[in-house]
PDB file of N, CA and C in Angstrom:
ATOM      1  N   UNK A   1     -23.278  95.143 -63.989  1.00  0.00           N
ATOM      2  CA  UNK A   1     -24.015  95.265 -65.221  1.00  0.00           C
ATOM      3  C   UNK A   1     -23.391  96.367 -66.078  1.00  0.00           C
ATOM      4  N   UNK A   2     -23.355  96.101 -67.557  1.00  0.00           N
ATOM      5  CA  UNK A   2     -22.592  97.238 -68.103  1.00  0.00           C
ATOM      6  C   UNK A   2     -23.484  97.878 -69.244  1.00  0.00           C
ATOM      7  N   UNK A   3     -23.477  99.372 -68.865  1.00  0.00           N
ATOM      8  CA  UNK A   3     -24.678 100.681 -69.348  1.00  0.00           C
ATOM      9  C   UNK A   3     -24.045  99.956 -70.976  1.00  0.00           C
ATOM     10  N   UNK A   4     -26.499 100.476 -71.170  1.00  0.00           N
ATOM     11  CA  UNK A   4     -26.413  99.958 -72.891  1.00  0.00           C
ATOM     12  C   UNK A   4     -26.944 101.152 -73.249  1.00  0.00           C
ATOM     13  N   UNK A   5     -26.542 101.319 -74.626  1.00  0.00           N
ATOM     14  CA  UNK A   5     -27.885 102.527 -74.843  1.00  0.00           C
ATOM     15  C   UNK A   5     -29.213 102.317 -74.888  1.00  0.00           C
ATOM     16  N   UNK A   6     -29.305 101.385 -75.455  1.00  0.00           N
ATOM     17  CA  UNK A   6     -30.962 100.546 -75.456  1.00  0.00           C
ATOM     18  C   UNK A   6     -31.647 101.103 -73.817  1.00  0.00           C
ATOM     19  N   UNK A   7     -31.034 100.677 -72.802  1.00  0.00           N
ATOM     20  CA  UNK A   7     -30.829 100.767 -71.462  1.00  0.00           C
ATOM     21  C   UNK A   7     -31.368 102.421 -70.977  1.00  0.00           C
ATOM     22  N   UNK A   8     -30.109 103.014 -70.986  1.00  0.00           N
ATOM     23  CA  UNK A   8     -30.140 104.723 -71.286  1.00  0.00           C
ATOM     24  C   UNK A   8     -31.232 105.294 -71.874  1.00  0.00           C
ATOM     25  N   UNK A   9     -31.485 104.867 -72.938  1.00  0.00           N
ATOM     26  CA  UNK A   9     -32.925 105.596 -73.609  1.00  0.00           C
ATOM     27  C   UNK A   9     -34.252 105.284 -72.964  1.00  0.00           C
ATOM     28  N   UNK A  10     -34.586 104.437 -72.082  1.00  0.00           N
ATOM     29  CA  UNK A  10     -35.467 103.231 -71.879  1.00  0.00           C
ATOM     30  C   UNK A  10     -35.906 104.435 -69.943  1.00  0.00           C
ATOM     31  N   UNK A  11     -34.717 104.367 -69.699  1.00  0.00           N
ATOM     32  CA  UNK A  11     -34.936 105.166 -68.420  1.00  0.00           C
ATOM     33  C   UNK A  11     -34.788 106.435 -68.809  1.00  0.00           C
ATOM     34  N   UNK A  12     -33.758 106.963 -69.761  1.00  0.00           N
ATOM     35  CA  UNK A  12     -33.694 108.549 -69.617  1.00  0.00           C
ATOM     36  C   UNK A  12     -34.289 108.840 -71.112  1.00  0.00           C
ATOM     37  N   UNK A  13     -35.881 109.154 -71.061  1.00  0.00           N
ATOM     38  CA  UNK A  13     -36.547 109.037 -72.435  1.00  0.00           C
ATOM     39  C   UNK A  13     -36.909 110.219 -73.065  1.00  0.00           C
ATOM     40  N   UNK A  14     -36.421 111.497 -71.761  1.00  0.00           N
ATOM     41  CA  UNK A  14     -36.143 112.590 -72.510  1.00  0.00           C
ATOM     42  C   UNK A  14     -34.884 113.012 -73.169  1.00  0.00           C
ATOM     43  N   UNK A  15     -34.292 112.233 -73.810  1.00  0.00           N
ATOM     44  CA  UNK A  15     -33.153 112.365 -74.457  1.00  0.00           C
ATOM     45  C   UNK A  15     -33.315 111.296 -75.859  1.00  0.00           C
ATOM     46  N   UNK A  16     -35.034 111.059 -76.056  1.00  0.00           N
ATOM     47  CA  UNK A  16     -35.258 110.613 -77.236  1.00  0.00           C
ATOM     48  C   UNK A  16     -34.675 111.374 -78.766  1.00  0.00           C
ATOM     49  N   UNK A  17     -35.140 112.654 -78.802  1.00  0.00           N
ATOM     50  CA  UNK A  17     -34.639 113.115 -79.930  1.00  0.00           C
ATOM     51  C   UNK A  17     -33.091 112.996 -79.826  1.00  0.00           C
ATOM     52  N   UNK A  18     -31.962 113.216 -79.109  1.00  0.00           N
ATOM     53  CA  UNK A  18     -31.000 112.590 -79.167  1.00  0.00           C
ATOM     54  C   UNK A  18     -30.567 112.291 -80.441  1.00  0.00           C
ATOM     55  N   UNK A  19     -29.158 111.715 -80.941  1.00  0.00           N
ATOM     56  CA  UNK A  19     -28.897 110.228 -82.125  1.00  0.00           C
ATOM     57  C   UNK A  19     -27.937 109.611 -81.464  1.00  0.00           C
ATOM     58  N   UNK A  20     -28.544 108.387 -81.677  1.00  0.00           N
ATOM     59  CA  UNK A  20     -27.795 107.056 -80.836  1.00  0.00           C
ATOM     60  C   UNK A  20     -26.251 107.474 -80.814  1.00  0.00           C
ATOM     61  N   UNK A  21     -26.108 108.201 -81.675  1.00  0.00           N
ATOM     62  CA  UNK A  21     -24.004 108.503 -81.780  1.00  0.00           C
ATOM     63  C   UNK A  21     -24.050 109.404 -81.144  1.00  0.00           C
ATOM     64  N   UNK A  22     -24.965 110.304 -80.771  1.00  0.00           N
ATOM     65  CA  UNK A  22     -24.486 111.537 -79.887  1.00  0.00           C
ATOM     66  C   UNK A  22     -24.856 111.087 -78.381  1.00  0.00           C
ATOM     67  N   UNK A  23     -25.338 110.043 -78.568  1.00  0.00           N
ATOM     68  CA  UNK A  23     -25.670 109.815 -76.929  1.00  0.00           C
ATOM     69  C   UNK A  23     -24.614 108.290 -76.669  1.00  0.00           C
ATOM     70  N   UNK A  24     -24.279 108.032 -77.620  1.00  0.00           N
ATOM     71  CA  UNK A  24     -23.225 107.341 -77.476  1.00  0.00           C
ATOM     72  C   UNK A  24     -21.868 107.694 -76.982  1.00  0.00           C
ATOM     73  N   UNK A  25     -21.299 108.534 -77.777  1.00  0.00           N
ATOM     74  CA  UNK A  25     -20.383 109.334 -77.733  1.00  0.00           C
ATOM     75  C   UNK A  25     -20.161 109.502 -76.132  1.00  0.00           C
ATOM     76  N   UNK A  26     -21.540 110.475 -75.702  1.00  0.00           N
ATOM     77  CA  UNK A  26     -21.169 110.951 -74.029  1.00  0.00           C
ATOM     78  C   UNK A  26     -21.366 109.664 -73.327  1.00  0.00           C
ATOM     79  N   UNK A  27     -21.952 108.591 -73.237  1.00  0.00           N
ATOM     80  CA  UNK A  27     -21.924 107.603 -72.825  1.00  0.00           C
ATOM     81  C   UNK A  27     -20.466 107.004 -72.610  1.00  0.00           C
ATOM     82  N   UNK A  28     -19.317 106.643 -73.958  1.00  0.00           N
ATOM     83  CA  UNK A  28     -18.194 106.423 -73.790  1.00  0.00           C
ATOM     84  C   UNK A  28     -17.344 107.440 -72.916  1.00  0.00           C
ATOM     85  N   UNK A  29     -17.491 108.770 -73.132  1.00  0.00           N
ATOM     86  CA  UNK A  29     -16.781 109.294 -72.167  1.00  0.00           C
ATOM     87  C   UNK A  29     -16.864 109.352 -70.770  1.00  0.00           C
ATOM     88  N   UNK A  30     -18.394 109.004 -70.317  1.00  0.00           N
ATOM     89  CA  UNK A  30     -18.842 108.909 -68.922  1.00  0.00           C
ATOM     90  C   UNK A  30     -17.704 107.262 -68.829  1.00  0.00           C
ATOM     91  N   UNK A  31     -17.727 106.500 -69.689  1.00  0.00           N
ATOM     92  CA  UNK A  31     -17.427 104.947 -69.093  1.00  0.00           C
ATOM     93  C   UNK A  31     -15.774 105.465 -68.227  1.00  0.00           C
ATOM     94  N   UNK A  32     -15.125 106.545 -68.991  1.00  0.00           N
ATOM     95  CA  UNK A  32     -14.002 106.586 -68.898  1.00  0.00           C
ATOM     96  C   UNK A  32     -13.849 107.578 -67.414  1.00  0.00           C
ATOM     97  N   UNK A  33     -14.912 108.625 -67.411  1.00  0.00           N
ATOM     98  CA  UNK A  33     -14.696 108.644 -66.146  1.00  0.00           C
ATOM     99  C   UNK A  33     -14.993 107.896 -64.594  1.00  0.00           C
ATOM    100  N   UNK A  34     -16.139 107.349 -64.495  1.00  0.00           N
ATOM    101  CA  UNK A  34     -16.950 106.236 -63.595  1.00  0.00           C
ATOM    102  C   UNK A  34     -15.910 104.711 -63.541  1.00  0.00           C
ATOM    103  N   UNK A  35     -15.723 104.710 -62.318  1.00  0.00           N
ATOM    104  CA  UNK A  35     -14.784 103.404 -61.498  1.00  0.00           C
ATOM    105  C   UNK A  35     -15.718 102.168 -61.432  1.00  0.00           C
ATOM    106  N   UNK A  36     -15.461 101.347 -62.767  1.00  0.00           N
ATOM    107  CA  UNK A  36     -15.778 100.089 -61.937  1.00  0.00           C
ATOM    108  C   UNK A  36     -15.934  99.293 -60.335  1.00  0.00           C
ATOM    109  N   UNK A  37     -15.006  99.735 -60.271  1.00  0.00           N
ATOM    110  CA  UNK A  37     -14.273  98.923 -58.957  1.00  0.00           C
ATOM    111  C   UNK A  37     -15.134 100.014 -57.378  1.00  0.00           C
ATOM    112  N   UNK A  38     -14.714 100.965 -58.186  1.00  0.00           N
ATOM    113  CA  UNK A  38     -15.616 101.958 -56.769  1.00  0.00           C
ATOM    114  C   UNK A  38     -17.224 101.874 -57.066  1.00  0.00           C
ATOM    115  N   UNK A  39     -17.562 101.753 -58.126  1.00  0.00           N
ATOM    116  CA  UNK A  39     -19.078 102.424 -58.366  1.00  0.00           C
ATOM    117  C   UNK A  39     -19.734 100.704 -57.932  1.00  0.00           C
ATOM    118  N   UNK A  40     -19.298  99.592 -58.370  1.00  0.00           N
ATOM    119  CA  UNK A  40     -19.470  98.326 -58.725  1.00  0.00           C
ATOM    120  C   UNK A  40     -21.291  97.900 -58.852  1.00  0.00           C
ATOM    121  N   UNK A  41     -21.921  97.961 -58.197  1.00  0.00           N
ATOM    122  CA  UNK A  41     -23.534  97.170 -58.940  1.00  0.00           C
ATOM    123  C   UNK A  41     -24.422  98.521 -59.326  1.00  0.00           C
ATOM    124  N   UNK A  42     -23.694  99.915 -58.818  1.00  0.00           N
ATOM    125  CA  UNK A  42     -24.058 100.851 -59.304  1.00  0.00           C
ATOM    126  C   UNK A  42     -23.046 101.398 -59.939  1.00  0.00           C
ATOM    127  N   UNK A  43     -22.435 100.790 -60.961  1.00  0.00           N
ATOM    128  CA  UNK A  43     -21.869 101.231 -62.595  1.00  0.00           C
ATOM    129  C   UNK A  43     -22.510 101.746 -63.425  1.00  0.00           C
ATOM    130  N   UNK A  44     -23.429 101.142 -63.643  1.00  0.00           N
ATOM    131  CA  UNK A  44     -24.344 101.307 -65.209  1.00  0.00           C
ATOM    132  C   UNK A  44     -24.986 102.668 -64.851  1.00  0.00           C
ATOM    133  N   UNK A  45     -25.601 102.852 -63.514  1.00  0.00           N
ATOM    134  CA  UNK A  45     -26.500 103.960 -63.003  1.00  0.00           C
ATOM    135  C   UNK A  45     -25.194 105.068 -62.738  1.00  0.00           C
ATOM    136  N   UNK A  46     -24.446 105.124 -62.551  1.00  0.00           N
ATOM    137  CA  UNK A  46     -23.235 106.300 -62.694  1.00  0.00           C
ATOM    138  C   UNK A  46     -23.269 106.448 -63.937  1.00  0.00           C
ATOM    139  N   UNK A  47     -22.897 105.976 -64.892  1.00  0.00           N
ATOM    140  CA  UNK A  47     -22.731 105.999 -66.451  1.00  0.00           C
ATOM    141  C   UNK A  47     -24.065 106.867 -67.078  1.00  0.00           C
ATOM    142  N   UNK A  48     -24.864 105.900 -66.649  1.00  0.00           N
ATOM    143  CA  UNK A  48     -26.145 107.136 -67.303  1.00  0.00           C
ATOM    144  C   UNK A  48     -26.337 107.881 -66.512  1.00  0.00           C
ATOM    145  N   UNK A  49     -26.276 108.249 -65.632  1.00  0.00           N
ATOM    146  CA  UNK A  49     -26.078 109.557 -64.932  1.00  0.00           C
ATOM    147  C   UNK A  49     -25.532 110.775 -65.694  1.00  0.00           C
ATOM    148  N   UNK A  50     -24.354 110.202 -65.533  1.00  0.00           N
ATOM    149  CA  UNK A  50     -23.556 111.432 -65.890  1.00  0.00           C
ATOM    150  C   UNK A  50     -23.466 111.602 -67.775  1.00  0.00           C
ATOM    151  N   UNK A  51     -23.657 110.713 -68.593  1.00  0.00           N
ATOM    152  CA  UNK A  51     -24.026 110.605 -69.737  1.00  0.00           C
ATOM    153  C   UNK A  51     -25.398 111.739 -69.769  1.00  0.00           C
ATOM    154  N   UNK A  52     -26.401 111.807 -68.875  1.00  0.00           N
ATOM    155  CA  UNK A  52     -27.806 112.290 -69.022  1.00  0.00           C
ATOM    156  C   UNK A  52     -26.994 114.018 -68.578  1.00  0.00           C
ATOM    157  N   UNK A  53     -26.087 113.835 -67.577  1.00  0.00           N
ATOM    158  CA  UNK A  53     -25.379 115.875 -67.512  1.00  0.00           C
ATOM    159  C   UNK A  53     -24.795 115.987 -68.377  1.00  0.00           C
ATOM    160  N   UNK A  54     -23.924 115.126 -69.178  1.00  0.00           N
ATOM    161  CA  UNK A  54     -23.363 115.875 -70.006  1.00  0.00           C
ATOM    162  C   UNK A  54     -24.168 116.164 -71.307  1.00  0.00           C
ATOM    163  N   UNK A  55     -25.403 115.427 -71.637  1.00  0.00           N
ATOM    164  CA  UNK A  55     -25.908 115.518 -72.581  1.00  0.00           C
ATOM    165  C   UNK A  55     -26.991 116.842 -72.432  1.00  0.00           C
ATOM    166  N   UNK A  56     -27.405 117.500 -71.236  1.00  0.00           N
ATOM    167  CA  UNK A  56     -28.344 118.651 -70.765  1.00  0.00           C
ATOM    168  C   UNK A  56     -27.181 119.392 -70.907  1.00  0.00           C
ATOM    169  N   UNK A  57     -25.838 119.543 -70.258  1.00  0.00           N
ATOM    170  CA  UNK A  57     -25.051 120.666 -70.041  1.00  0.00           C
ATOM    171  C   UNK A  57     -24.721 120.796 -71.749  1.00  0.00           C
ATOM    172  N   UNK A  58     -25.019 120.200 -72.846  1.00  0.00           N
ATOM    173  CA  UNK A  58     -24.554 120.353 -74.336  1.00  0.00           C
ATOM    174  C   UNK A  58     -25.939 121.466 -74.476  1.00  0.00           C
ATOM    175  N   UNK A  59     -26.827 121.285 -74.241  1.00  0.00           N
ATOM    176  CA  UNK A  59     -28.583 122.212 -74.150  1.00  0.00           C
ATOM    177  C   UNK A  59     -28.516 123.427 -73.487  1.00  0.00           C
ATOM    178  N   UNK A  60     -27.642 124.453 -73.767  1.00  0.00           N
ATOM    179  CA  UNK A  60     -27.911 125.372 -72.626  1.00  0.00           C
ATOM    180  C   UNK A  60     -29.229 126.059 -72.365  1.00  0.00           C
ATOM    181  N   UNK A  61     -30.575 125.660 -73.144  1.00  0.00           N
ATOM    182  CA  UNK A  61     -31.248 125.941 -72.655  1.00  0.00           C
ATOM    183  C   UNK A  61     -32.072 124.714 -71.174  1.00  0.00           C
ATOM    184  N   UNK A  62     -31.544 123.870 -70.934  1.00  0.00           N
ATOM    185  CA  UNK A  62     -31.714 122.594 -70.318  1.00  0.00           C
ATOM    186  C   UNK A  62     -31.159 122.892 -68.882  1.00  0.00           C
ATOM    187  N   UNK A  63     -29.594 123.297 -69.060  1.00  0.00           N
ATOM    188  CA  UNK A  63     -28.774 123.542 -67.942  1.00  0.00           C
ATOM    189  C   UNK A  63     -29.140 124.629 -66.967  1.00  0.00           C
ATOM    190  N   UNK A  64     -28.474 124.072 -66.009  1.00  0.00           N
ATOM    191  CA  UNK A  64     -29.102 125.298 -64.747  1.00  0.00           C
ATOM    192  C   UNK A  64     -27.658 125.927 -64.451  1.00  0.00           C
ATOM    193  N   UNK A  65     -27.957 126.960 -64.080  1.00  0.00           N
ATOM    194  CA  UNK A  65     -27.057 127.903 -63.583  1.00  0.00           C
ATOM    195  C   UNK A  65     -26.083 127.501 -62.455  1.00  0.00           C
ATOM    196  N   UNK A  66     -26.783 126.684 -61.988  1.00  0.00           N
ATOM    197  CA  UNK A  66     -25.943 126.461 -60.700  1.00  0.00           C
ATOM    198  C   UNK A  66     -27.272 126.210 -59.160  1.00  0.00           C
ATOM    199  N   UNK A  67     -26.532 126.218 -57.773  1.00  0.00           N
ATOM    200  CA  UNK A  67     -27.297 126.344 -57.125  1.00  0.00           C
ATOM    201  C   UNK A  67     -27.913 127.859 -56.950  1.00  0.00           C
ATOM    202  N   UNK A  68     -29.430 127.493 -56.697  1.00  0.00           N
ATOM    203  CA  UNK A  68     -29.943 129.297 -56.022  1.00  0.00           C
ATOM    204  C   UNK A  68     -29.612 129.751 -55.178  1.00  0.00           C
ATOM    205  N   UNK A  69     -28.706 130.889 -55.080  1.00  0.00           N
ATOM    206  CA  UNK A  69     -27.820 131.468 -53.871  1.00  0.00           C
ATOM    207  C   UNK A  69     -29.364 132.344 -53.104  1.00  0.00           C
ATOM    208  N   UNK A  70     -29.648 133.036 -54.152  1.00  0.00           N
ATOM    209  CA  UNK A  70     -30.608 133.950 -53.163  1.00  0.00           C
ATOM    210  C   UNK A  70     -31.830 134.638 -54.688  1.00  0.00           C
ATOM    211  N   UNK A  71     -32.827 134.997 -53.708  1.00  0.00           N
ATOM    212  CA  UNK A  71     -34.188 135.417 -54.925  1.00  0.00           C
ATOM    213  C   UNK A  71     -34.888 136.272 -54.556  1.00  0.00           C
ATOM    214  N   UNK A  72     -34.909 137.272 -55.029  1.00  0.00           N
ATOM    215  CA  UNK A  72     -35.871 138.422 -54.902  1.00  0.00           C
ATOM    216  C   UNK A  72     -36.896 138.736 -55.409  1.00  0.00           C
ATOM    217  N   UNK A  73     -38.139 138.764 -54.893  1.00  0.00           N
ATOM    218  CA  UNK A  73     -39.532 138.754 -55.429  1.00  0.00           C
ATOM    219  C   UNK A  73     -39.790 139.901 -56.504  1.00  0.00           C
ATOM    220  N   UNK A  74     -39.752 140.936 -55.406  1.00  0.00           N
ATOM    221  CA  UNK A  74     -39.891 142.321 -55.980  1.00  0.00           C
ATOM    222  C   UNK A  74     -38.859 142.937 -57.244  1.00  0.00           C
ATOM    223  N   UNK A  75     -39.230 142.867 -58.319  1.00  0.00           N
ATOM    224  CA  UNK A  75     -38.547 143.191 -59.300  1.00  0.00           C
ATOM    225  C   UNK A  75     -37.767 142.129 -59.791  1.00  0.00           C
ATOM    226  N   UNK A  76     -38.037 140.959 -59.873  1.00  0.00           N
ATOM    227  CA  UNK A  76     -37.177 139.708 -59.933  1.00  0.00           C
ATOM    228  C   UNK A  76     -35.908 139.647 -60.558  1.00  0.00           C
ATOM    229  N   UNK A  77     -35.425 139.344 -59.300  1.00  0.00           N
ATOM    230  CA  UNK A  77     -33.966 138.661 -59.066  1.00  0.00           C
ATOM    231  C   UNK A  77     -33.163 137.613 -58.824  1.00  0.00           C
ATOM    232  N   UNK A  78     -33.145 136.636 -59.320  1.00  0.00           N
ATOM    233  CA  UNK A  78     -32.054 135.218 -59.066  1.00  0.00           C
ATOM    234  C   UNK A  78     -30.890 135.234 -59.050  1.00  0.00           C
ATOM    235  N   UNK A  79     -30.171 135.401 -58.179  1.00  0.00           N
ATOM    236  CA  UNK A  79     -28.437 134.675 -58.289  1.00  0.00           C
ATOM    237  C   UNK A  79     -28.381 133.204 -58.092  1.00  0.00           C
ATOM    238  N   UNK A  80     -27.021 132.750 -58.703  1.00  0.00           N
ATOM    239  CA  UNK A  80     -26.971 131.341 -58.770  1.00  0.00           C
ATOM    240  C   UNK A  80     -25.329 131.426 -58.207  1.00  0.00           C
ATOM    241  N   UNK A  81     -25.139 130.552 -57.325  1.00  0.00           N
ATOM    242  CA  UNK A  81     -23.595 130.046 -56.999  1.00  0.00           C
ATOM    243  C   UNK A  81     -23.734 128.765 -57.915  1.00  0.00           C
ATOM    244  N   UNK A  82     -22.002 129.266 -58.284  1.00  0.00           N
ATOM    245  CA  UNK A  82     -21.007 127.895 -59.295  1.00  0.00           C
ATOM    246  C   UNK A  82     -20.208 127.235 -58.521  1.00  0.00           C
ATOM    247  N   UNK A  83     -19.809 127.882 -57.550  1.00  0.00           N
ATOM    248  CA  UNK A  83     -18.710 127.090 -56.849  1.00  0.00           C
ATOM    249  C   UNK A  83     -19.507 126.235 -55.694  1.00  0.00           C
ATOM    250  N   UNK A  84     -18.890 125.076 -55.496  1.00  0.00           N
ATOM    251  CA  UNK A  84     -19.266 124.423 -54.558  1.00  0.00           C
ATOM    252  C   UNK A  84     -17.782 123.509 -53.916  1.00  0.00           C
ATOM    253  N   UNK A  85     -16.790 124.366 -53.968  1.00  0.00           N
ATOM    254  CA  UNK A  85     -15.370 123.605 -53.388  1.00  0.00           C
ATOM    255  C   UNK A  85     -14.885 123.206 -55.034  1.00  0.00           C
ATOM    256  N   UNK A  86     -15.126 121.999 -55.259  1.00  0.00           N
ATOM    257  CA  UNK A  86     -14.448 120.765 -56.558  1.00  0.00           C
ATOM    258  C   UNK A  86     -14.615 121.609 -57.478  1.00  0.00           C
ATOM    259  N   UNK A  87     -14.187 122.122 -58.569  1.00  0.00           N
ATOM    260  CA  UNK A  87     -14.394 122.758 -59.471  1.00  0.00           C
ATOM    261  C   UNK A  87     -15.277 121.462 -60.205  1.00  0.00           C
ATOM    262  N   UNK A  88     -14.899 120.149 -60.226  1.00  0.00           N
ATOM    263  CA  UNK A  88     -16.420 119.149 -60.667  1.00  0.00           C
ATOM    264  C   UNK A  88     -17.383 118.985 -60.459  1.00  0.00           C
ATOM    265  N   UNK A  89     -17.569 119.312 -59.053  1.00  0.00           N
ATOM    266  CA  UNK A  89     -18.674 119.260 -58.355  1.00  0.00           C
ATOM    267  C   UNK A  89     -19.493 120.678 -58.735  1.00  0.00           C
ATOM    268  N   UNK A  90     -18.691 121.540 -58.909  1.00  0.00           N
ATOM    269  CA  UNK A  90     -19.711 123.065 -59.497  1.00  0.00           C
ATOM    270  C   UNK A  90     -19.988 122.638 -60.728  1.00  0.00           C
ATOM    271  N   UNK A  91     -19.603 121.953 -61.990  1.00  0.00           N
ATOM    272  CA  UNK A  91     -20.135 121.834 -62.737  1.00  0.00           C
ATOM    273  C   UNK A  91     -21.226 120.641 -62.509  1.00  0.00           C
ATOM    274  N   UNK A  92     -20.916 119.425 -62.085  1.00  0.00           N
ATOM    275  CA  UNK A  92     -21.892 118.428 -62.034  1.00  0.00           C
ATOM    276  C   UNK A  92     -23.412 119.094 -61.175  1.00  0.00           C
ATOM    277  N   UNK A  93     -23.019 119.641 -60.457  1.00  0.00           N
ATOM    278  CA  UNK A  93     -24.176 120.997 -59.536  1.00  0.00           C
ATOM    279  C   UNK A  93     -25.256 121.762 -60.322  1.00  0.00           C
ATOM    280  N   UNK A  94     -25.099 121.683 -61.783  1.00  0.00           N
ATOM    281  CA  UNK A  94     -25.710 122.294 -62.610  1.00  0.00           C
ATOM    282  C   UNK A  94     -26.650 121.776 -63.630  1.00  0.00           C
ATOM    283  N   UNK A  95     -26.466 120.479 -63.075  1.00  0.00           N
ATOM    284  CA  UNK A  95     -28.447 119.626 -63.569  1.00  0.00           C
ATOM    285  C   UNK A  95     -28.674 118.397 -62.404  1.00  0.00           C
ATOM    286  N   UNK A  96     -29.646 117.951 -62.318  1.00  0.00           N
ATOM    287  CA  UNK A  96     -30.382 117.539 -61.584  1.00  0.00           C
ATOM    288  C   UNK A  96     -29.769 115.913 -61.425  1.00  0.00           C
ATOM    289  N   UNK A  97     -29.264 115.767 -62.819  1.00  0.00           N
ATOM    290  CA  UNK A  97     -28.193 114.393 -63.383  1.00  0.00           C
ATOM    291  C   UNK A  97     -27.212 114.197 -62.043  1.00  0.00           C
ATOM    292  N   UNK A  98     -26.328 115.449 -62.453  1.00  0.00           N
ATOM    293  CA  UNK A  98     -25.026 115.858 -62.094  1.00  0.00           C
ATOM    294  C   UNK A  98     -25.155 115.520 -60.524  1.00  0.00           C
ATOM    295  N   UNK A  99     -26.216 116.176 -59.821  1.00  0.00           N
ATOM    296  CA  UNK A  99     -26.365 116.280 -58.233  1.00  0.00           C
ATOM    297  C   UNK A  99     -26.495 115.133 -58.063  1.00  0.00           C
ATOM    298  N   UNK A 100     -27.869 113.831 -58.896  1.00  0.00           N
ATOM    299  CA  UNK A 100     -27.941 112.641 -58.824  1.00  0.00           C
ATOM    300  C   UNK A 100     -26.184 112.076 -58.288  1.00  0.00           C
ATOM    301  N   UNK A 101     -25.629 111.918 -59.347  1.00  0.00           N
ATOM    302  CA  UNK A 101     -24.064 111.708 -59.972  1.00  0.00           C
ATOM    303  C   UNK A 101     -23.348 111.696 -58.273  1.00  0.00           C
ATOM    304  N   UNK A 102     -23.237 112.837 -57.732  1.00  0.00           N
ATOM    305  CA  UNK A 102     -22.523 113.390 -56.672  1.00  0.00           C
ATOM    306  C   UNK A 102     -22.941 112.908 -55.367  1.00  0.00           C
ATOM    307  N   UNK A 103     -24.104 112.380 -55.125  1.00  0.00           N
ATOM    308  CA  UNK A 103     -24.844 111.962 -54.129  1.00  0.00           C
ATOM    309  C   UNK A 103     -24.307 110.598 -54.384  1.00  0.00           C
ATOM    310  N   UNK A 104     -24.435 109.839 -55.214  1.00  0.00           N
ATOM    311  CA  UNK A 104     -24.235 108.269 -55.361  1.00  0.00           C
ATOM    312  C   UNK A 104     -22.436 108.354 -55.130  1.00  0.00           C
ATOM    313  N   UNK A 105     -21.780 109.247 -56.090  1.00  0.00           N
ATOM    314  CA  UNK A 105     -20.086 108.769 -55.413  1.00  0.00           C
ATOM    315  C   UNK A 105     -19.840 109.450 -53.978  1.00  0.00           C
ATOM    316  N   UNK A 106     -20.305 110.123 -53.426  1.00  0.00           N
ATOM    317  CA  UNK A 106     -20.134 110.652 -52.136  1.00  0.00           C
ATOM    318  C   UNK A 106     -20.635 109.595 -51.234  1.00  0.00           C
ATOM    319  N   UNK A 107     -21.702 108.818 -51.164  1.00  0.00           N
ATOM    320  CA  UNK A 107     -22.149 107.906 -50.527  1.00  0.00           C
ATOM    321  C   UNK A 107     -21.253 106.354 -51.007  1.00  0.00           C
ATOM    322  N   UNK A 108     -20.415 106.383 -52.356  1.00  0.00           N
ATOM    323  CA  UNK A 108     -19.924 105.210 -52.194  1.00  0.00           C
ATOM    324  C   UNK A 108     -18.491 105.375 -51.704  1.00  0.00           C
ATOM    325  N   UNK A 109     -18.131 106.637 -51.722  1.00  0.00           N
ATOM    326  CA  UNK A 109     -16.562 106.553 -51.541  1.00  0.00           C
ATOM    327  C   UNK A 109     -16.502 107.332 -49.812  1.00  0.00           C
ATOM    328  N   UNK A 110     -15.602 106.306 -49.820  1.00  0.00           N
ATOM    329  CA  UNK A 110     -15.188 106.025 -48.342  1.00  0.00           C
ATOM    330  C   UNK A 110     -13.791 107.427 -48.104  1.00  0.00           C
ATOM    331  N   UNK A 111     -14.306 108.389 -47.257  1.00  0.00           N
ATOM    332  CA  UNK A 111     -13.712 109.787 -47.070  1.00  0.00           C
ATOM    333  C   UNK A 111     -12.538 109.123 -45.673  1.00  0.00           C
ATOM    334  N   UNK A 112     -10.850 109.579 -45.844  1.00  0.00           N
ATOM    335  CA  UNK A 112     -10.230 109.135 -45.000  1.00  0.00           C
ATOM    336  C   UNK A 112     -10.375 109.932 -43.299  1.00  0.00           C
ATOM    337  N   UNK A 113     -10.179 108.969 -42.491  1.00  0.00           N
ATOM    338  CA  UNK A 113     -10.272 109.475 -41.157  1.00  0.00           C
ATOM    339  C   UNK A 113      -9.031 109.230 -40.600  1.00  0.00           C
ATOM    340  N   UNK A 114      -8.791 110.562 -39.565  1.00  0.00           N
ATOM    341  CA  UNK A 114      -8.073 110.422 -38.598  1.00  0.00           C
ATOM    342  C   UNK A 114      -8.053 109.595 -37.669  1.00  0.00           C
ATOM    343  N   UNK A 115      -7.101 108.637 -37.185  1.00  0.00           N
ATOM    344  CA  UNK A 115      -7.403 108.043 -36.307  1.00  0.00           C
ATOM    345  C   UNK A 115      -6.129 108.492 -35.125  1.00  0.00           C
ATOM    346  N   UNK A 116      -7.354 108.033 -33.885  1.00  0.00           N
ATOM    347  CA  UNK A 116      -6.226 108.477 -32.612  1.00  0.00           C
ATOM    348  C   UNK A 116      -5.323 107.816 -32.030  1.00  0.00           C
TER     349      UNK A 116
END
């Protein structure tokens, strides 16, 4: 199935105020990163995926820091880790999209093994 915006807005409806060209826009660039061939009946759901991070990571009030490394009650304190290995993966790590995003190609792509 191939991501519509009609589509995109319909599931991701906090990105109403949006304009169809700005959510277009990241939409085409998600097409260009997301593999047909690897992603295949979950295409469209990669596409808006990552269309929905790049459109929060444009919000920096939207975006998250990263993961919570550690939190301190008393006198409050949050650190956030960026790195997570992939320098993509630290950024995709930084909305809720992105982690979506990383969970679905990690589970479709087939990691090589040693064999004995």
């Amino acid at each position: 199935m191939e991501p519509t915006l009609a589509e995109f807005r319909t599931i991701f409806s906090e990105f109403v105020a949006q304009s169809d060209a700005r959510v277009q826009y990241y939409m085409d660039l998600a097409e260009l990163q997301v593999g047909k061939i690897v992603f295949g009946n979950s295409y469209a759901q990669a596409v808006y995926l990552l269309t929905a991070h790049s459109l929060t990571m444009m919000d920096p009030s939207r975006a998250q820091n990263g993961e919570k490394a550690s939190e301190k009650v008393g006198d409050l304190a949050v650190s956030y880790s960026t790195s997570s290995g992939k320098s993509l993966d630290a950024e995709l790590n930084q909305t809720q999209y992105g982690k979506q995003f990383i969970q679905m190609r990690n589970a479709l792509v087939i990691n090589p093994m040693v064999l004995d």
